[in-house]
N, C-alpha and C. Protein backbone atom coordinates (compact mmCIF):
# COMPACT_ATOMS: atom_id res chain seq x y z
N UNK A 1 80.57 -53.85 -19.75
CA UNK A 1 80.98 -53.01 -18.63
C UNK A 1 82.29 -53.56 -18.07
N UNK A 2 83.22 -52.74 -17.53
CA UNK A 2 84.54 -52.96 -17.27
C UNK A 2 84.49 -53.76 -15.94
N UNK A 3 85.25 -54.63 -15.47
CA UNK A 3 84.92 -55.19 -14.25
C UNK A 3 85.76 -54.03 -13.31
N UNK A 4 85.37 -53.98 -12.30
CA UNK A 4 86.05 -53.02 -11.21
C UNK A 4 86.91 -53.92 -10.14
N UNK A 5 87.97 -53.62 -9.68
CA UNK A 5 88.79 -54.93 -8.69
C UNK A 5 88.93 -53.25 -7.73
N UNK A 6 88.51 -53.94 -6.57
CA UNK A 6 88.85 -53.57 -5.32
C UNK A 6 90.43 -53.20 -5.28
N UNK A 7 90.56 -51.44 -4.78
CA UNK A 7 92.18 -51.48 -4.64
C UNK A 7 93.24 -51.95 -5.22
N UNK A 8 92.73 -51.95 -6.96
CA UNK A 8 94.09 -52.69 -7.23
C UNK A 8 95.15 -51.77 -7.08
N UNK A 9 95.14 -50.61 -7.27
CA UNK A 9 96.27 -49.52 -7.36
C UNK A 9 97.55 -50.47 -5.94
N UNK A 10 96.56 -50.47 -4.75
CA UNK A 10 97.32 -50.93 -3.33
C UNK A 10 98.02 -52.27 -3.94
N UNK A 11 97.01 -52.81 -4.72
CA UNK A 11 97.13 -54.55 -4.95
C UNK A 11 98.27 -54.41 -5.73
N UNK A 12 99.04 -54.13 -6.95
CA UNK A 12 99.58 -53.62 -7.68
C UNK A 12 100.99 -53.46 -6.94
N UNK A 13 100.88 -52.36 -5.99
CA UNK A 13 101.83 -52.23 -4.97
C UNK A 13 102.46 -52.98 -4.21
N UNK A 14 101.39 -53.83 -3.46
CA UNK A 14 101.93 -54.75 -2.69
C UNK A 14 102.65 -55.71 -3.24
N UNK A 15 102.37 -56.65 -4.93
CA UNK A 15 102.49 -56.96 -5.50
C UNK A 15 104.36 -56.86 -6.03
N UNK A 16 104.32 -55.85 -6.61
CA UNK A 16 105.49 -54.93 -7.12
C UNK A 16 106.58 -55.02 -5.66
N UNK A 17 106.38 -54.76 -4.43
CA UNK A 17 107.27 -55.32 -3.38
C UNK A 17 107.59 -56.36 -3.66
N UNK A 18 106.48 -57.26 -3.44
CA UNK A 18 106.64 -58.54 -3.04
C UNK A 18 108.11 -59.15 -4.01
N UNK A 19 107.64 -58.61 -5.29
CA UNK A 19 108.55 -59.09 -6.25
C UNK A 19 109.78 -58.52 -6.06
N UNK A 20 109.73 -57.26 -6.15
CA UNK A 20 111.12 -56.71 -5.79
C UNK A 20 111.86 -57.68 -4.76
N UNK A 21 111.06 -57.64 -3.89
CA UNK A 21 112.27 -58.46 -2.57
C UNK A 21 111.90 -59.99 -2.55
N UNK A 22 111.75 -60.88 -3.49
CA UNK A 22 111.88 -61.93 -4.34
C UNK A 22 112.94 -62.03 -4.78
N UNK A 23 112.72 -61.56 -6.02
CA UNK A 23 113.62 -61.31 -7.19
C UNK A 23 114.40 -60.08 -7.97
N UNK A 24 114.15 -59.19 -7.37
CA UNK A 24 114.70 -58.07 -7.00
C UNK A 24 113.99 -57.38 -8.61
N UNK A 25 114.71 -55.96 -9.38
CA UNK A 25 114.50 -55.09 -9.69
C UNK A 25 114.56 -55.85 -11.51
N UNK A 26 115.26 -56.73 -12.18
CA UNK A 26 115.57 -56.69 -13.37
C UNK A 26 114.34 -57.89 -13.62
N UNK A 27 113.83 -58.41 -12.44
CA UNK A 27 113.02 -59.71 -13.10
C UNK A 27 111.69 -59.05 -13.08
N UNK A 28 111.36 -57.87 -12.93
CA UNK A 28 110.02 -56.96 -11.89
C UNK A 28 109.43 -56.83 -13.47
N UNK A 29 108.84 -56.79 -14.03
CA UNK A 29 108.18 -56.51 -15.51
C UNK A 29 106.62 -56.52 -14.96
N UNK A 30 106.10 -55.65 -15.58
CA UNK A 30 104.27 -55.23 -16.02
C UNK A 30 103.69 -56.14 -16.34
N UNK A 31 104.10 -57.47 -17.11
CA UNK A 31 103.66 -58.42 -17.17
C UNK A 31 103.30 -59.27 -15.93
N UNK A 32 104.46 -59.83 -15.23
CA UNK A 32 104.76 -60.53 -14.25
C UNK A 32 103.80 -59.85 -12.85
N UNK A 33 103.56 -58.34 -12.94
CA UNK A 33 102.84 -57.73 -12.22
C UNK A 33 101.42 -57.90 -12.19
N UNK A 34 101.04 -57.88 -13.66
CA UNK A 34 100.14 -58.22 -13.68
C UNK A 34 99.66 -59.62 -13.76
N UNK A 35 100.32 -60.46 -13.93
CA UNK A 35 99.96 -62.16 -13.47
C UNK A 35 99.44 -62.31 -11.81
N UNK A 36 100.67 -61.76 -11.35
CA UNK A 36 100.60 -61.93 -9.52
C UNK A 36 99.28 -61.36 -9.49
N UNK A 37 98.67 -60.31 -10.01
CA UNK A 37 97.54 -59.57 -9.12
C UNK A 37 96.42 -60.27 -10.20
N UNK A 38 96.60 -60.57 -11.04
CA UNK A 38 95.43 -61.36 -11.98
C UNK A 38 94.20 -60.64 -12.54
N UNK A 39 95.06 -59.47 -12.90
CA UNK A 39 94.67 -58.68 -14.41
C UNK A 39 95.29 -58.41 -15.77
N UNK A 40 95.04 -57.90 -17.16
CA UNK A 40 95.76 -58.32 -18.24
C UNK A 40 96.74 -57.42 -17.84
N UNK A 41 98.07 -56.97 -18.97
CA UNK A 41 99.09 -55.97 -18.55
C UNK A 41 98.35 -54.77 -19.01
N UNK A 42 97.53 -54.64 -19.84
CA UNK A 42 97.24 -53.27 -20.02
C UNK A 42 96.70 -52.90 -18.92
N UNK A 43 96.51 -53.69 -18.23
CA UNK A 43 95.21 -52.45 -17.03
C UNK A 43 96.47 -52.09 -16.02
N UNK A 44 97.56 -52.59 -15.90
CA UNK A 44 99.21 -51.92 -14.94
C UNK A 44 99.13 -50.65 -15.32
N UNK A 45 98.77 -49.95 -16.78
CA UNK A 45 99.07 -49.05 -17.50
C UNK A 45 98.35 -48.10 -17.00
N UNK A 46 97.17 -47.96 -16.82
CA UNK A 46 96.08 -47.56 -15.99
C UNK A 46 96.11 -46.80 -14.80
N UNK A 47 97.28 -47.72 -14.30
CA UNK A 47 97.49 -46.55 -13.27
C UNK A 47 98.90 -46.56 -12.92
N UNK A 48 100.30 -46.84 -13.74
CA UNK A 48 101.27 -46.64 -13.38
C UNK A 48 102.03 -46.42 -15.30
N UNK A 49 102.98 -45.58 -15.10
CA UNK A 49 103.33 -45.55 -16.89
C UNK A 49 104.13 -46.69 -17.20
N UNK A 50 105.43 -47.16 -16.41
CA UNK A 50 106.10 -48.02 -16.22
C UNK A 50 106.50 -48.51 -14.92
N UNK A 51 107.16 -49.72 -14.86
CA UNK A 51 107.78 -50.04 -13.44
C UNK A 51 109.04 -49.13 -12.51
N UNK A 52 109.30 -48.12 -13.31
CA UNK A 52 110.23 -46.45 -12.16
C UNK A 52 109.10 -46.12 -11.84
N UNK A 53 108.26 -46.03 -12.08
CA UNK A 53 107.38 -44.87 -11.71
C UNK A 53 106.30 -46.10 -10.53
N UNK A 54 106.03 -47.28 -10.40
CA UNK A 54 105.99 -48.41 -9.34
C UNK A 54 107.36 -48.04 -8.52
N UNK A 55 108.13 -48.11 -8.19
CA UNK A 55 108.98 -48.36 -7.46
C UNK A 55 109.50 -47.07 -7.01
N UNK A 56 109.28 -45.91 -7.65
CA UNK A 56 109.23 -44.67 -7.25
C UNK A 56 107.62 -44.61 -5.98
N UNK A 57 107.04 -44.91 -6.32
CA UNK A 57 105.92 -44.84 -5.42
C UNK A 57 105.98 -45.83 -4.19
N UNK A 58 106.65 -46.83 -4.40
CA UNK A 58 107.33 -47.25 -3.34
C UNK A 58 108.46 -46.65 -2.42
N UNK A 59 109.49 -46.26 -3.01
CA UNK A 59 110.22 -45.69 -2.26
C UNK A 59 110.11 -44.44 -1.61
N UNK A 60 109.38 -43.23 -2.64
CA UNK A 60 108.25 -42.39 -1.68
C UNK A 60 107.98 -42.80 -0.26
N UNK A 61 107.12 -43.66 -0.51
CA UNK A 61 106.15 -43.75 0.63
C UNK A 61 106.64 -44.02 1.57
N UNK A 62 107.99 -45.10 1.59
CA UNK A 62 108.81 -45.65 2.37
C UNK A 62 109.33 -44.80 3.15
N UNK A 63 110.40 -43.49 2.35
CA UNK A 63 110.99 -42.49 2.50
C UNK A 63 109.89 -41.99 3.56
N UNK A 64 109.10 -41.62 3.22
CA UNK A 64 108.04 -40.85 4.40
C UNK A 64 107.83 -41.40 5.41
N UNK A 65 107.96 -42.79 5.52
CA UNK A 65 107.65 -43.52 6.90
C UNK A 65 108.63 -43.71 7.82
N UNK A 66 109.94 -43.57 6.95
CA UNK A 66 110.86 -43.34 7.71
C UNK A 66 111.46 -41.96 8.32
N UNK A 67 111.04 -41.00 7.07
CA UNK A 67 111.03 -39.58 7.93
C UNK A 67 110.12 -39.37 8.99
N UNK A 68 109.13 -40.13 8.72
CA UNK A 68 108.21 -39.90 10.64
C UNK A 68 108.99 -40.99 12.01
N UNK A 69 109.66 -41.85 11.23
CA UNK A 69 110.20 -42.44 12.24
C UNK A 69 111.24 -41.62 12.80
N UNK A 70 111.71 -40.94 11.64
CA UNK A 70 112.97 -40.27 11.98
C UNK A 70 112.78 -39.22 13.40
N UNK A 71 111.54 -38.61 13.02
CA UNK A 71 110.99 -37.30 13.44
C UNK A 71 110.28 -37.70 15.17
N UNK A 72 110.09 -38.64 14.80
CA UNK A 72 109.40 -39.60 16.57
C UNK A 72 111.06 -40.10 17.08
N UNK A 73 112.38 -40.34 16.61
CA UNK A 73 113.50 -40.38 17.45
C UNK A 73 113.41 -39.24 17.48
N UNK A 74 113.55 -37.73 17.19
CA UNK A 74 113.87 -36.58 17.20
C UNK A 74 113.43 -36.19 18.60
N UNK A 75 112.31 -36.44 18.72
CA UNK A 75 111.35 -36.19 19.77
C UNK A 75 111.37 -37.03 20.81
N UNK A 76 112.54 -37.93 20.90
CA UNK A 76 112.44 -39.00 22.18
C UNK A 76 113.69 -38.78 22.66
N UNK A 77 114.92 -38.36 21.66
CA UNK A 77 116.00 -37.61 21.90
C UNK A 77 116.14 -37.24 22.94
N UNK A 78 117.30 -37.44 24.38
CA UNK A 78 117.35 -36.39 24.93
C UNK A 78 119.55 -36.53 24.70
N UNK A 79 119.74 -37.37 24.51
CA UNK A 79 121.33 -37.44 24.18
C UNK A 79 122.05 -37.20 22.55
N UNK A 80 122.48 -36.77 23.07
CA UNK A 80 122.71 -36.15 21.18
C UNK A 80 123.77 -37.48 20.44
N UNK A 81 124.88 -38.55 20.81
CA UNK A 81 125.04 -39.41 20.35
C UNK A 81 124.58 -40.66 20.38
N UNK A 82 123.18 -40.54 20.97
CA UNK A 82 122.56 -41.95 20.82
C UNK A 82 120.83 -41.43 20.19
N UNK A 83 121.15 -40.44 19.72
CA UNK A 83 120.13 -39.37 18.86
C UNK A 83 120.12 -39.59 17.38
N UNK A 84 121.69 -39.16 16.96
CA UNK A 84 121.96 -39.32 15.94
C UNK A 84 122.43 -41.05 15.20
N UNK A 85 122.58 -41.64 16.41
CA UNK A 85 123.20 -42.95 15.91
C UNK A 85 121.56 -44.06 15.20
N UNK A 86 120.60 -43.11 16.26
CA UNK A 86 119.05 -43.87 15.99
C UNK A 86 118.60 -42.94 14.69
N UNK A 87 119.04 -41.76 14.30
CA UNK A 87 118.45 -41.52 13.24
C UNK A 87 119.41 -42.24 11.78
N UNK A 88 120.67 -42.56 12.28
CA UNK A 88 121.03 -43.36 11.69
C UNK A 88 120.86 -44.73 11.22
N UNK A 89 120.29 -45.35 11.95
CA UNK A 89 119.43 -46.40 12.13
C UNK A 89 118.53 -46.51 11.04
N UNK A 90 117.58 -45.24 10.88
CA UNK A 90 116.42 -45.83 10.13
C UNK A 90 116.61 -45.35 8.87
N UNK A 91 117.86 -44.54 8.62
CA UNK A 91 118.34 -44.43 7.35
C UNK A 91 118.76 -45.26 6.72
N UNK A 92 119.66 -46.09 7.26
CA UNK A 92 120.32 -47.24 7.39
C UNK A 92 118.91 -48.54 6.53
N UNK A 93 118.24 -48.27 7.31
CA UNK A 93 116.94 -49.09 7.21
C UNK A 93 116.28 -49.20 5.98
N UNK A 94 116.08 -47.52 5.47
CA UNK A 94 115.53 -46.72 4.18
C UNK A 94 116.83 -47.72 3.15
N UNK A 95 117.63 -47.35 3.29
CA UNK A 95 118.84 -47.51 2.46
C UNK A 95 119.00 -49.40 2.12
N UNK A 96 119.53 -49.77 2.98
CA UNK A 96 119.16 -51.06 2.87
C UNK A 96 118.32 -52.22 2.33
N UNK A 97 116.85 -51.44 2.74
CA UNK A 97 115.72 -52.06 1.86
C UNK A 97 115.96 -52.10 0.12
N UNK A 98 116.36 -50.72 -0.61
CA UNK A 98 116.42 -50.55 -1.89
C UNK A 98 117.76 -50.54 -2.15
N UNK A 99 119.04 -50.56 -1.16
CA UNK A 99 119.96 -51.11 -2.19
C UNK A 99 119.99 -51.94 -3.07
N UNK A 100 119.66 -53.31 -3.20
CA UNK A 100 119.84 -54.33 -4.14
C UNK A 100 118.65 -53.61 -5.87
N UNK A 101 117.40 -53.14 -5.40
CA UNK A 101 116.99 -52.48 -6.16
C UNK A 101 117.79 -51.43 -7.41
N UNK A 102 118.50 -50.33 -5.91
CA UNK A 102 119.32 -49.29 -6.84
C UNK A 102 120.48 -50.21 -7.62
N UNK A 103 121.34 -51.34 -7.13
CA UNK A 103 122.41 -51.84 -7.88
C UNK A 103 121.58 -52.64 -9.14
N UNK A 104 120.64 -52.95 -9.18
CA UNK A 104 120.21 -53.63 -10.26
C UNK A 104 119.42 -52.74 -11.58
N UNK A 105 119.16 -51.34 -10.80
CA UNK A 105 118.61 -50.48 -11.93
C UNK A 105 119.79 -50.22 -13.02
N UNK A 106 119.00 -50.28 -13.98
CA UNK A 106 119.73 -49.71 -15.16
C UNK A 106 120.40 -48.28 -15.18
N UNK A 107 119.09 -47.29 -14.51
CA UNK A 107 119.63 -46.21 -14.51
C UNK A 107 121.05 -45.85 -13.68
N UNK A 108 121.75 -46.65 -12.67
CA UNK A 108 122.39 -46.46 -11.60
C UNK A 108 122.73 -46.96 -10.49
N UNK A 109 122.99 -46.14 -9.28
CA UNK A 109 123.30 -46.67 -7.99
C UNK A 109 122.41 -46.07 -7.42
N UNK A 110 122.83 -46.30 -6.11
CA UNK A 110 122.07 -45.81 -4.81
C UNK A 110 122.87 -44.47 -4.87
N UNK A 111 123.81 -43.94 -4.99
CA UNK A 111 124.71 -42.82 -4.84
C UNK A 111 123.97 -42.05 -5.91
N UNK A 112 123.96 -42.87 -7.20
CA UNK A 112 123.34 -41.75 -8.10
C UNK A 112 122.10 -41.24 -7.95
N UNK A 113 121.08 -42.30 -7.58
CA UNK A 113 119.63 -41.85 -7.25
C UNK A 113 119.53 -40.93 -6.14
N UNK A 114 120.62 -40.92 -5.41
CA UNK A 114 120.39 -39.95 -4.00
C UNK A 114 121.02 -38.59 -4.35
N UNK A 115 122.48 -38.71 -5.29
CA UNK A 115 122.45 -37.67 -6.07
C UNK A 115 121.74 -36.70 -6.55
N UNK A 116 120.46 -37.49 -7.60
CA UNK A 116 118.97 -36.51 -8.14
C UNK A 116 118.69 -35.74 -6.98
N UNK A 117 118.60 -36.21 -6.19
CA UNK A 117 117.54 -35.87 -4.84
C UNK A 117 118.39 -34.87 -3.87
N UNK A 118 119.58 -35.22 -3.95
CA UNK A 118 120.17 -35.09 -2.68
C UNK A 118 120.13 -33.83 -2.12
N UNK A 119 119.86 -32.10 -2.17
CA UNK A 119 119.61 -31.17 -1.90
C UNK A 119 118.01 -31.60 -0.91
N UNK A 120 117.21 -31.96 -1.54
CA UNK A 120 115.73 -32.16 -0.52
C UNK A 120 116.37 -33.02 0.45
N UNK A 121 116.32 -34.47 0.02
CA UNK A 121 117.07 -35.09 0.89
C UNK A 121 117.91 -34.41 2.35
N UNK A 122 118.51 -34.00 2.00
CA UNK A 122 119.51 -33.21 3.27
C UNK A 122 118.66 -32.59 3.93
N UNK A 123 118.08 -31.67 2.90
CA UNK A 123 116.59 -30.85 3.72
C UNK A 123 115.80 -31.47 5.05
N UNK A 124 115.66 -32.47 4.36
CA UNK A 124 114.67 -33.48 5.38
C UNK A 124 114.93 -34.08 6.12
N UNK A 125 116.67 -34.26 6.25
CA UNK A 125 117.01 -35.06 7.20
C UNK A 125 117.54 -34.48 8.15
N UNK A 126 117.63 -32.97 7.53
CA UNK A 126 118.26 -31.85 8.44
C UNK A 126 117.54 -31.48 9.65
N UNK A 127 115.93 -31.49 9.19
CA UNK A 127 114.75 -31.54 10.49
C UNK A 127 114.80 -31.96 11.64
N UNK A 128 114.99 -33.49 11.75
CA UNK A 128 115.51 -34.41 12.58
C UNK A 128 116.41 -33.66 13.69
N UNK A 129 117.69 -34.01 12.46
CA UNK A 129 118.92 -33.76 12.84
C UNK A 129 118.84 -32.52 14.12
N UNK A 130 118.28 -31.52 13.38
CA UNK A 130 118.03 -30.20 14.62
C UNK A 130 117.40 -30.49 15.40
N UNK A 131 116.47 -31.25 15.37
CA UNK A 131 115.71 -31.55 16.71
C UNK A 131 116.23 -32.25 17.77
N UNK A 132 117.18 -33.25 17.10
CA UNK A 132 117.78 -34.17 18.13
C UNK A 132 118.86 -33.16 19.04
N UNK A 133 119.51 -31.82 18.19
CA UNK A 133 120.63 -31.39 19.00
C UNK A 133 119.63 -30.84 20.04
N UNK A 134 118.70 -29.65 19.97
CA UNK A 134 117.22 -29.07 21.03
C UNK A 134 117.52 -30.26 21.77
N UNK A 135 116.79 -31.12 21.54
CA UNK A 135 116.34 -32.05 22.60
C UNK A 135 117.23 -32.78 23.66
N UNK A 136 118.27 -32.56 23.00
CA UNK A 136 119.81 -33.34 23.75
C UNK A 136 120.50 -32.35 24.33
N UNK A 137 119.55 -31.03 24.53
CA UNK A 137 120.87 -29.61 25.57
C UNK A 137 121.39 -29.25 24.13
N UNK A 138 121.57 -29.48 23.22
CA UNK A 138 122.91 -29.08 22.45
C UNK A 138 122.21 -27.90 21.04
N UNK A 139 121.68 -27.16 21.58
CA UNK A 139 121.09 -26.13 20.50
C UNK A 139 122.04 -25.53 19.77
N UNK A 140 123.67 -25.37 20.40
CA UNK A 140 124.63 -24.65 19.81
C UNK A 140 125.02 -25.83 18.87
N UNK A 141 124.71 -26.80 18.73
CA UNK A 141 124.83 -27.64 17.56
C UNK A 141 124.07 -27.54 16.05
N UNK A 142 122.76 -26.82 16.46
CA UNK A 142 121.89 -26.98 15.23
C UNK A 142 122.26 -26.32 14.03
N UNK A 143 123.12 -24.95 14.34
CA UNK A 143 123.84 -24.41 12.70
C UNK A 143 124.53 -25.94 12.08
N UNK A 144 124.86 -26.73 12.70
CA UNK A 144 125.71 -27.76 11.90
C UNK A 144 124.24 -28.98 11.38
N UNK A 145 123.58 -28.33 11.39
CA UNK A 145 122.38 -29.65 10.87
C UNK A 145 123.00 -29.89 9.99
N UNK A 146 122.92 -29.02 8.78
CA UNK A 146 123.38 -29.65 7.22
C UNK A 146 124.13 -30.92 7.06
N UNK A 147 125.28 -30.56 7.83
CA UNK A 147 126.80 -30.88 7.85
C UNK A 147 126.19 -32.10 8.52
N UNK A 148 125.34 -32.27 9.43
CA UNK A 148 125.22 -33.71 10.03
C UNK A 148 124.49 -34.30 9.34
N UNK A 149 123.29 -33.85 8.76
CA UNK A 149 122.47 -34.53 8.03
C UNK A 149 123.44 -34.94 6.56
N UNK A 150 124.16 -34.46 6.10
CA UNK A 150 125.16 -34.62 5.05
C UNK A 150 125.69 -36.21 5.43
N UNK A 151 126.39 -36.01 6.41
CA UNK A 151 127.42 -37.28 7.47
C UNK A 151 126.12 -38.11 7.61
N UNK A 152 125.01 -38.21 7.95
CA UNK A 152 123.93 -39.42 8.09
C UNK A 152 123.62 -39.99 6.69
N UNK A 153 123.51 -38.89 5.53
CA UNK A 153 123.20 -39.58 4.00
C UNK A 153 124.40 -40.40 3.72
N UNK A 154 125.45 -39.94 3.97
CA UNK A 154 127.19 -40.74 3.30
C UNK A 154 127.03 -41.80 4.46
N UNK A 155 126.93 -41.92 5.58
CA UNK A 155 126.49 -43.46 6.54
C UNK A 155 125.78 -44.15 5.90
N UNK A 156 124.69 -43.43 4.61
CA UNK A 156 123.31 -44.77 5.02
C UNK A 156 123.43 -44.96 3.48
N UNK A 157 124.63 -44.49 2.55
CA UNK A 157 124.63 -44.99 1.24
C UNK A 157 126.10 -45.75 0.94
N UNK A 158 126.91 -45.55 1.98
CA UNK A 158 128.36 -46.47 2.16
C UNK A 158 127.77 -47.30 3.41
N UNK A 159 127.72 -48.89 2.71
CA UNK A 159 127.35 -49.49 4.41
C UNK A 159 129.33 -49.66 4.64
N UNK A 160 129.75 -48.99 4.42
CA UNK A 160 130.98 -49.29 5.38
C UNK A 160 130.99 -48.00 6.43
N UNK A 161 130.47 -47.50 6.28
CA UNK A 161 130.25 -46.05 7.60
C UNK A 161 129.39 -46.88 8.29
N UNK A 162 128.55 -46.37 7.96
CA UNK A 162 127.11 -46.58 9.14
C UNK A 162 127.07 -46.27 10.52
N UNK A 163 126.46 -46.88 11.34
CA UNK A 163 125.92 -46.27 12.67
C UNK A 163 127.52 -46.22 13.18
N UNK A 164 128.20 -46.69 13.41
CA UNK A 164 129.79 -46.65 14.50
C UNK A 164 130.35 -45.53 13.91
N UNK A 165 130.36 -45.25 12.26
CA UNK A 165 130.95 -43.78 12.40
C UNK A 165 130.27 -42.97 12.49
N UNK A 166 128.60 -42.70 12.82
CA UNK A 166 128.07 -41.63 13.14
C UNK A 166 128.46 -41.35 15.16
N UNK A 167 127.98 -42.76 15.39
CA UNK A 167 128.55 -43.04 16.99
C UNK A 167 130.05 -41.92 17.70
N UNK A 168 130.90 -42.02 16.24
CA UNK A 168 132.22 -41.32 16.52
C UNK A 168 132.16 -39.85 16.54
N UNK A 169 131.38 -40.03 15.41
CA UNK A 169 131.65 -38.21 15.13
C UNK A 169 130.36 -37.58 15.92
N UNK A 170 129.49 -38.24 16.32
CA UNK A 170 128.47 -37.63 17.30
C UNK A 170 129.34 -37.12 18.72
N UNK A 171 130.08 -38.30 18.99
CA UNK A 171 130.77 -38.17 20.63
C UNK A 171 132.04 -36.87 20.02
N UNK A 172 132.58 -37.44 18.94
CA UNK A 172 133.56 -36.28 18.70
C UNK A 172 133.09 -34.27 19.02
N UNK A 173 132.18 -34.58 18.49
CA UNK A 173 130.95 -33.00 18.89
C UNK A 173 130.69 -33.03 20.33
N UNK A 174 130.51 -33.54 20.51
CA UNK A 174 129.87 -33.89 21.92
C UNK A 174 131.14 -33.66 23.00
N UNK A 175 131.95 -34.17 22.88
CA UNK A 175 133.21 -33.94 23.68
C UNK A 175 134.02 -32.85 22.89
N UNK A 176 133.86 -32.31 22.06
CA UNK A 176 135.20 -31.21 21.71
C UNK A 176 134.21 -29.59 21.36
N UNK A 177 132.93 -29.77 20.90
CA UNK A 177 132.23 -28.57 21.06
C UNK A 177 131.88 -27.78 22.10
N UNK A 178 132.39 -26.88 22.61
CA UNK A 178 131.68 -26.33 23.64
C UNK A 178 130.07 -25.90 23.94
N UNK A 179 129.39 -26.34 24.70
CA UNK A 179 128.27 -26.33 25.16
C UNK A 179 127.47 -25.11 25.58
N UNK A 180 126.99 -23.70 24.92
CA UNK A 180 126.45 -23.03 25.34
C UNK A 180 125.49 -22.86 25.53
N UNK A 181 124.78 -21.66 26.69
CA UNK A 181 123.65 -21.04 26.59
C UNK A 181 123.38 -20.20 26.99
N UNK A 182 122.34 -19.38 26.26
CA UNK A 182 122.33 -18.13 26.28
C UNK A 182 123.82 -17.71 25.71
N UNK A 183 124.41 -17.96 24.84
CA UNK A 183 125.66 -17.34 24.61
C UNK A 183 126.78 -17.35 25.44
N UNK A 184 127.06 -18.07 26.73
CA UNK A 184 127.85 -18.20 27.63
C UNK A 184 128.67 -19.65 27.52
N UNK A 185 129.11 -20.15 27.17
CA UNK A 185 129.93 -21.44 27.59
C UNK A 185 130.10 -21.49 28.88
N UNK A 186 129.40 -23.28 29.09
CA UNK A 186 129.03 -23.84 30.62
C UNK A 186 130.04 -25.10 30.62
């Protein structure tokens, strides 16, 4: 009879971090995975095909925790450049964690992997983004979600942008857009 281990799928996971932010992405092998958690390598197989598809399930999950973070600034929002500079923040955050990952993959960069994605991506960050203008008075801002959520992905995959040029171009909107409602400029 097969022995059964408690949660390894989680164990596996936690595991597969740990290493990543060790030794980052080229030393990470199925083997080595399976030493740390102290099963043979075939049983990694079991429940992951290779180590993209580990570290895809990492960054998933990540991605999601930071879109709820994103989505709880959205909702605490009431200034629209210290709105966007905090959703910058945890992009920043997202991004950061798996850069050294994305520069060490074979397949690429961080630019290219966000590339694959980057249509959802925007999608999702566009959510936020609209919520923070609602919540900050600035509803005549939200046609420009895209366009901001666009400007938050190029912040959080060049760390030479980051939060000070979202800081700019938030106040730049903020001071040169006119402010309506109901269709009236106030």
């Amino acid at each position: 009879m097969p022995k059964i281990i408690e949660n390894l799928r989680e164990r596996i996971l936690d595991a597969a971090r740990e290493a990543l932010a060790a030794d980052g992405w080229r030393s990470l092998s199925m083997r080595a995975l399976a030493q740390r958690v102290g099963v043979a390598p075939g049983t990694i197989y079991n429940y992951f095909s290779d180590k993209e598809e580990i570290v895809a399930t990492l960054a998933l999950a990540d991605w999601q925790d930071a879109l709820a973070r994103m989505d709880a600034v959205a909702a605490a929002a009431t200034d629209l450049e210290r709105g966007l500079c905090d959703l910058c923040d945890e992009l920043n955050a997202f991004s950061d964690a798996y850069r050294p990952t994305w520069q060490q993959y074979e397949g690429g960069s961080a630019s290219s992997y966000l590339t694959r994605y980057h249509r959802m991506l925007r999608e999702q960050v566009a959510r936020p983004v609209r919520a923070v203008t609602e919540r900050a008075g600035r509803a005549d801002l939200a046609p420009l979600a895209d366009v901001l959520a666009e400007a938050l992905l190029a912040c959080s995959v060049n760390a030479d942008l980051g939060t000070p040029a979202m800081g700019k171009l938030a106040s730049a909107l903020a001071a040169g857009a006119p402010h309506t409602e109901g269709g009236q400029e106030s």
